[in-house]
Protein backbone atom coordinates (compact mmCIF):
# COMPACT_ATOMS: atom_id res chain seq x y z
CA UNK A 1 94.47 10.86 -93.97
CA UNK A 2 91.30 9.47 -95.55
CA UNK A 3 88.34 10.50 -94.28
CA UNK A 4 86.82 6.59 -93.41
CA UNK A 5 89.61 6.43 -90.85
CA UNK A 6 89.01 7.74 -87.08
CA UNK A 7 91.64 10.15 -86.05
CA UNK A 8 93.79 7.94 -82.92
CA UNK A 9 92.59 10.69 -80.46
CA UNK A 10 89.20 9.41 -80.44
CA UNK A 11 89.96 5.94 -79.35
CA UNK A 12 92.19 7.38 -77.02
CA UNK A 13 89.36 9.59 -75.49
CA UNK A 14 86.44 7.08 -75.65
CA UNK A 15 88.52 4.72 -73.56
CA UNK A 16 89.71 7.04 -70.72
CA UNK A 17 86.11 8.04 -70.61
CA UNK A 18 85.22 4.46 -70.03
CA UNK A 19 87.99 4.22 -67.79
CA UNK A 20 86.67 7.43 -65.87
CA UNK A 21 83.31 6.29 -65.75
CA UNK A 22 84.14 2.76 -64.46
CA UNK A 23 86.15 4.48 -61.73
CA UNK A 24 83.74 6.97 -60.89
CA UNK A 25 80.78 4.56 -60.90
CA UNK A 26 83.09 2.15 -58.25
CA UNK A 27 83.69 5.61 -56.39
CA UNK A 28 79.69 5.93 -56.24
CA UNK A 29 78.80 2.97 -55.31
CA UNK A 30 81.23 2.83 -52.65
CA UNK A 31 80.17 5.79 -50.81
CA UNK A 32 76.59 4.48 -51.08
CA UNK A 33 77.85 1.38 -49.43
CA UNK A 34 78.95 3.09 -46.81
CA UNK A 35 75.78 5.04 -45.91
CA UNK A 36 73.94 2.21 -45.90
CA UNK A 37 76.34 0.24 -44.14
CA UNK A 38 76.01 3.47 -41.18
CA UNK A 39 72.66 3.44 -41.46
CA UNK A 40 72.30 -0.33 -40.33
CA UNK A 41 74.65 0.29 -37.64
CA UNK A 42 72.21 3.03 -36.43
CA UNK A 43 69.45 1.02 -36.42
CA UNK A 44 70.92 -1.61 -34.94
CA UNK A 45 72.41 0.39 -32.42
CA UNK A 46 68.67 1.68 -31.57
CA UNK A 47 67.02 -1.34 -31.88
CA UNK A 48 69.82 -3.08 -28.87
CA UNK A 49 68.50 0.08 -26.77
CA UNK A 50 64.61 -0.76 -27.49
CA UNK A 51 65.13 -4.02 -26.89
CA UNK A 52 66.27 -3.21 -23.39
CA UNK A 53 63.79 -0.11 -22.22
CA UNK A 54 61.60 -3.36 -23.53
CA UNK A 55 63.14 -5.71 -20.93
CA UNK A 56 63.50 -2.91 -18.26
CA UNK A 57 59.74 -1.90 -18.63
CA UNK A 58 58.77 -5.59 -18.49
CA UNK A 59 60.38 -6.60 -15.55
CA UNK A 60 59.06 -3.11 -13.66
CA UNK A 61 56.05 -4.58 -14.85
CA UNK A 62 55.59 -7.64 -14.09
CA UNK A 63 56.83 -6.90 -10.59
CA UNK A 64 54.89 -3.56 -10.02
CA UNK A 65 51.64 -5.34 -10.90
CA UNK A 66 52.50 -8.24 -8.21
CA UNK A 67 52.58 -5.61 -6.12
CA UNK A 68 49.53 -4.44 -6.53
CA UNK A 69 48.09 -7.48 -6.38
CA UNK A 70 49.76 -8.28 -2.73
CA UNK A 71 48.70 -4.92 -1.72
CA UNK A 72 45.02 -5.92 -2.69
CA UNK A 73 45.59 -9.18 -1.23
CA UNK A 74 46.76 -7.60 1.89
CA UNK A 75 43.74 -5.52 2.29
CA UNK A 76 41.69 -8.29 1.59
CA UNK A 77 43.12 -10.29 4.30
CA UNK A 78 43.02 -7.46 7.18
CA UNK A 79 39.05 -6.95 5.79
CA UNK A 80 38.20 -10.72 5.69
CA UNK A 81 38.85 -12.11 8.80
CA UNK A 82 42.51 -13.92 8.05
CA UNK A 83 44.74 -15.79 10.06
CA UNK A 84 47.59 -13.08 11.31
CA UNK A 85 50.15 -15.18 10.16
CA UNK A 86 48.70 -15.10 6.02
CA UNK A 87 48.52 -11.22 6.52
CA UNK A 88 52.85 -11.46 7.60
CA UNK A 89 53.10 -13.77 4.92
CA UNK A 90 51.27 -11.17 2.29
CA UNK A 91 53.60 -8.58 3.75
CA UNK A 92 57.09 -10.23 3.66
CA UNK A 93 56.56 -11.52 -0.42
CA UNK A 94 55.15 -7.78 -0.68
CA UNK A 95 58.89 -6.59 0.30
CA UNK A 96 60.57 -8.74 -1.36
CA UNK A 97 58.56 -7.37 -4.81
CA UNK A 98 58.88 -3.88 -3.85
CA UNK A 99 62.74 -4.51 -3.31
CA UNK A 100 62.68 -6.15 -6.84
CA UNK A 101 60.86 -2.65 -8.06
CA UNK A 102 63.77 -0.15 -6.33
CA UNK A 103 66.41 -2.75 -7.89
CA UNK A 104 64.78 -1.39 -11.76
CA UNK A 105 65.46 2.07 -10.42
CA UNK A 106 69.32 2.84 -11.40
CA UNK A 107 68.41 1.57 -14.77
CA UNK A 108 65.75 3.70 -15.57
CA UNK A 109 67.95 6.46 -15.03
CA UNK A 110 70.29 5.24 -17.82
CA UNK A 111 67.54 4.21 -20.22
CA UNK A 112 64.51 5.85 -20.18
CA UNK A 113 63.27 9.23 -20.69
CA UNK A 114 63.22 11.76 -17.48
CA UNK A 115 59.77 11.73 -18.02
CA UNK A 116 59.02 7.97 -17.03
CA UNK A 117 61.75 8.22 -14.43
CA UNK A 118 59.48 10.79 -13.08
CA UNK A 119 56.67 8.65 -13.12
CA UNK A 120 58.33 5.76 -11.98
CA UNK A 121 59.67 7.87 -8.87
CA UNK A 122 56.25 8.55 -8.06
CA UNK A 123 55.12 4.70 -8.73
CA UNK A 124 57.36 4.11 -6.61
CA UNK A 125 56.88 6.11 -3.48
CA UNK A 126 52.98 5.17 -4.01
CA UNK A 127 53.93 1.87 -3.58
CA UNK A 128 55.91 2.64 -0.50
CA UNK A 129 52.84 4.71 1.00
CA UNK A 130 50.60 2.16 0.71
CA UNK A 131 53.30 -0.24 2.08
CA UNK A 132 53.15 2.02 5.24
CA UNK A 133 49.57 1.71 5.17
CA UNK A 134 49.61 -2.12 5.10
CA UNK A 135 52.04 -2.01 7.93
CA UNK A 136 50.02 -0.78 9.93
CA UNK A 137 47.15 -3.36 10.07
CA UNK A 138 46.09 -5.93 11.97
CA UNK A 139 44.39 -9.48 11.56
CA UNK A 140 40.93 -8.61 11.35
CA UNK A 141 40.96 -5.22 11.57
CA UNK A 142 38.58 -4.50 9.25
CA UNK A 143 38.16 -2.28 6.14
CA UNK A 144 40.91 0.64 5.85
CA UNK A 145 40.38 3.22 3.88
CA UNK A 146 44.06 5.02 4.01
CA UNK A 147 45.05 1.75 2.71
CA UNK A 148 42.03 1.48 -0.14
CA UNK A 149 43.12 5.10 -1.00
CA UNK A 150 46.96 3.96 -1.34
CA UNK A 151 46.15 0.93 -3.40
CA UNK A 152 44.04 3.72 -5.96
CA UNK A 153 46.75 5.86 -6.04
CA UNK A 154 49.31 2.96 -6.79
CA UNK A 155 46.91 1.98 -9.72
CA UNK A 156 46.78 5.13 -11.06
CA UNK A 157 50.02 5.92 -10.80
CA UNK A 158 51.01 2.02 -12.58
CA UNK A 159 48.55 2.97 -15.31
CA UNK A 160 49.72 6.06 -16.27
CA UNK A 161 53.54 4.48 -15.95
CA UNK A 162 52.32 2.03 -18.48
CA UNK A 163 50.62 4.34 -20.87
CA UNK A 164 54.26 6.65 -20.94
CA UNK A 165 56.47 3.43 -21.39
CA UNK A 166 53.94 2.26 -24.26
CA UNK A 167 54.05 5.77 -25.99
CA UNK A 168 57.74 5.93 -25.34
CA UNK A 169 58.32 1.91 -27.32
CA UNK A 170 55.78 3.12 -30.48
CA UNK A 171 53.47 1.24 -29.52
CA UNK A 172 49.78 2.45 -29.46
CA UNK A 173 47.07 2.32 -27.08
CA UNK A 174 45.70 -0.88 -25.80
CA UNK A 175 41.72 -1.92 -26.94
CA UNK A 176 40.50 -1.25 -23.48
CA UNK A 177 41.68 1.93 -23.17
């Protein structure tokens, strides 16, 4: 053997290292294509579940705070000499809303935290209490303040529904509060 040749191991070696290294590199990159393959899935996965606590909470909302409103309306109404028939009217679109509000119920239970089903339980039967106090008026009747006290305690309650869902979606306080 002369000594400018390479012995025919060496070849031999260099290649099945290549050869290992290709392999082992396709292994790698495989398995890092699957984590981030399961990672989008997760995210995904989340994001479908934001996106509807994110419906839910708007639609509890947008009817909650018509509620509120016809409650207010209501008040006004019994306070400011109405016709009895507007006051009826006030009441009937208010149970339609608060019907609309127990329909969002069942799904809180599947989607949201026990803490805002806990406050939305309690939104809830505020709503219903000062339902019971608009009941109870008549055209004219004057200023109420069981009713004034309901419609502060169905605010409250709203507010601090809205703060939990906020906290509960990432997203931070509004400027006014």
């Amino acid at each position: 053997m002369q000594s400018s040749q390479v012995p025919i191991w060496v070849p031999i070696l260099v290649g099945l290292i290549g050869i290992a290294g290709i392999i082992l590199g396709q292994l790698i990159n495989a398995w890092q294509e699957t984590r981030k393959l399961a990672i989008e899935e997760k995210v995904k996965d989340r994001s479908h579940w934001r996106d509807q606590r994110l419906s839910l909470y708007v639609e509890a909302l947008r009817y909650g705070d018509r509620a509120i409103k016809f409650l207010v309306r209501t008040q006004l109404a019994s306070e400011g000499g109405y016709k009895k028939g507007l006051i009826d009217d006030y009441r009937v679109e208010l149970n339609e809303i608060i019907e609309r509000v127990d329909y969002c119920e069942p799904r809180f239970s599947l989607l949201t935290t026990s803490k805002i089903q806990d406050f939305y339980a309690d939104f809830i039967r505020k709503i219903g209490l000062a339902y019971k106090a608009c009941t109870s008026l008549k055209a004219n009747s004057g200023y109420s303040e069981a009713l004034a006290k309901s419609i502060r305690d169905t605010v409250s309650s709203f507010d601090q529904l809205t703060v939990e869902m906020r906290k509960d979606l990432g997203v931070g306080p509004r400027d006014d509060e």
